[in-house]
Protein backbone atom coordinates (compact mmCIF):
# COMPACT_ATOMS: atom_id res chain seq x y z
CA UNK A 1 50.46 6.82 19.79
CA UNK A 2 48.96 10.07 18.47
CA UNK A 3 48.68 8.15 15.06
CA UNK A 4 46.70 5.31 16.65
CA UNK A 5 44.14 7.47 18.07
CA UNK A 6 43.73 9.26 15.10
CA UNK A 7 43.61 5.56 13.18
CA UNK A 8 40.58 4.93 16.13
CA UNK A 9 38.79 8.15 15.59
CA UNK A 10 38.76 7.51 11.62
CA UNK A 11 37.53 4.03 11.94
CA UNK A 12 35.01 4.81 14.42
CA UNK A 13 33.62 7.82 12.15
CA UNK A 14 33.37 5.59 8.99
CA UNK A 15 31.42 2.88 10.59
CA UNK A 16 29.18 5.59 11.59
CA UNK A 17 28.70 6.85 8.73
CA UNK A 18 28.20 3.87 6.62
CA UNK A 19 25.25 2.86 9.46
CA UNK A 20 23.27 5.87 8.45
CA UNK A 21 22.96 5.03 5.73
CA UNK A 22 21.34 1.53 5.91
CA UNK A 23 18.81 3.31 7.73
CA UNK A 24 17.63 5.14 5.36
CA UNK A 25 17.32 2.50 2.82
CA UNK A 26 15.33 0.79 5.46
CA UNK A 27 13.11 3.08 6.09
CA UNK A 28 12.24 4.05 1.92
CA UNK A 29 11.88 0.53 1.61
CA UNK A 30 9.47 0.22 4.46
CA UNK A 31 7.74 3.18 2.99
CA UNK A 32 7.46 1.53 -0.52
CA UNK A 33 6.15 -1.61 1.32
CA UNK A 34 3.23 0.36 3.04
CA UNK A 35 2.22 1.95 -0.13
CA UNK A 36 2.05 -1.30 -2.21
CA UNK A 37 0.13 -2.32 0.56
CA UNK A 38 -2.02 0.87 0.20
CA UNK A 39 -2.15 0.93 -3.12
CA UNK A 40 -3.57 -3.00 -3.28
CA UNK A 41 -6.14 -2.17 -0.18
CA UNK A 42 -7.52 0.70 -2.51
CA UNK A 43 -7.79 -1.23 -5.82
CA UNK A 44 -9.56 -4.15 -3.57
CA UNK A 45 -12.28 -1.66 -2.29
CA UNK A 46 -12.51 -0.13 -5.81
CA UNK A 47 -13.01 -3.71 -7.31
CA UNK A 48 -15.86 -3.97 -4.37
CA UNK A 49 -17.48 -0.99 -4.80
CA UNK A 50 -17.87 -2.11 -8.27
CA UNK A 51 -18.96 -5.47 -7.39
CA UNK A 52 -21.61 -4.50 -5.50
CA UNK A 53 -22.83 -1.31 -8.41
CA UNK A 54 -23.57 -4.56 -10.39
CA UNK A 55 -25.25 -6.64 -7.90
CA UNK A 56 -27.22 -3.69 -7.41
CA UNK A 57 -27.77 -2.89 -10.93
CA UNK A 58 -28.98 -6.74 -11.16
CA UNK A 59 -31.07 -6.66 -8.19
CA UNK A 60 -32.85 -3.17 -9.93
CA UNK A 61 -33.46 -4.63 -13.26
CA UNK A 62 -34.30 -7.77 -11.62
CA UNK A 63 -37.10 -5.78 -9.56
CA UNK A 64 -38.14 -3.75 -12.91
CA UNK A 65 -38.49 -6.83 -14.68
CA UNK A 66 -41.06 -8.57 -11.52
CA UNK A 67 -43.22 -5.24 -11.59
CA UNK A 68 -43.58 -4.88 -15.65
CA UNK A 69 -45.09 -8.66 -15.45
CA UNK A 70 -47.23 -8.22 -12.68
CA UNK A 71 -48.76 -4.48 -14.23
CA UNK A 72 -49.24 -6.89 -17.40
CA UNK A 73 -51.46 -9.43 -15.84
């Protein structure tokens, strides 16, 4: 009997232990997850920021241009 037990307590502790584990691959991959995520959100506003430096450069030279013709005439 006292071998059973023992048997009992040593399954019970592996299974334990080998759960821990999985949860701390799930959370590092949850963690890699949110900073792809992050990492995508950032390049998307740095592609839009830079978008919108060229619409404004356009809209600048664009307003340059208008005002050099209408000093010429």
């Amino acid at each position: 009997m006292k071998k059973l037990v023992l048997f009992a307590v040593a399954v019970v502790a592996i299974s334990l232990a080998s759960c821990g584990d999985n949860k701390a691959k799930l959370e590092a991959e949850q963690k890699r997850i949110q900073d792809s995520i992050a990492a995508v959100e950032a390049e998307a506003a740095a592609q839009a920021a830079a978008a919108q430096a060229t619409a404004d450069s356009i809209a600048k030279i664009a307003a340059d241009s208008i005002a050099a013709l209408s000093e010429k005439k």
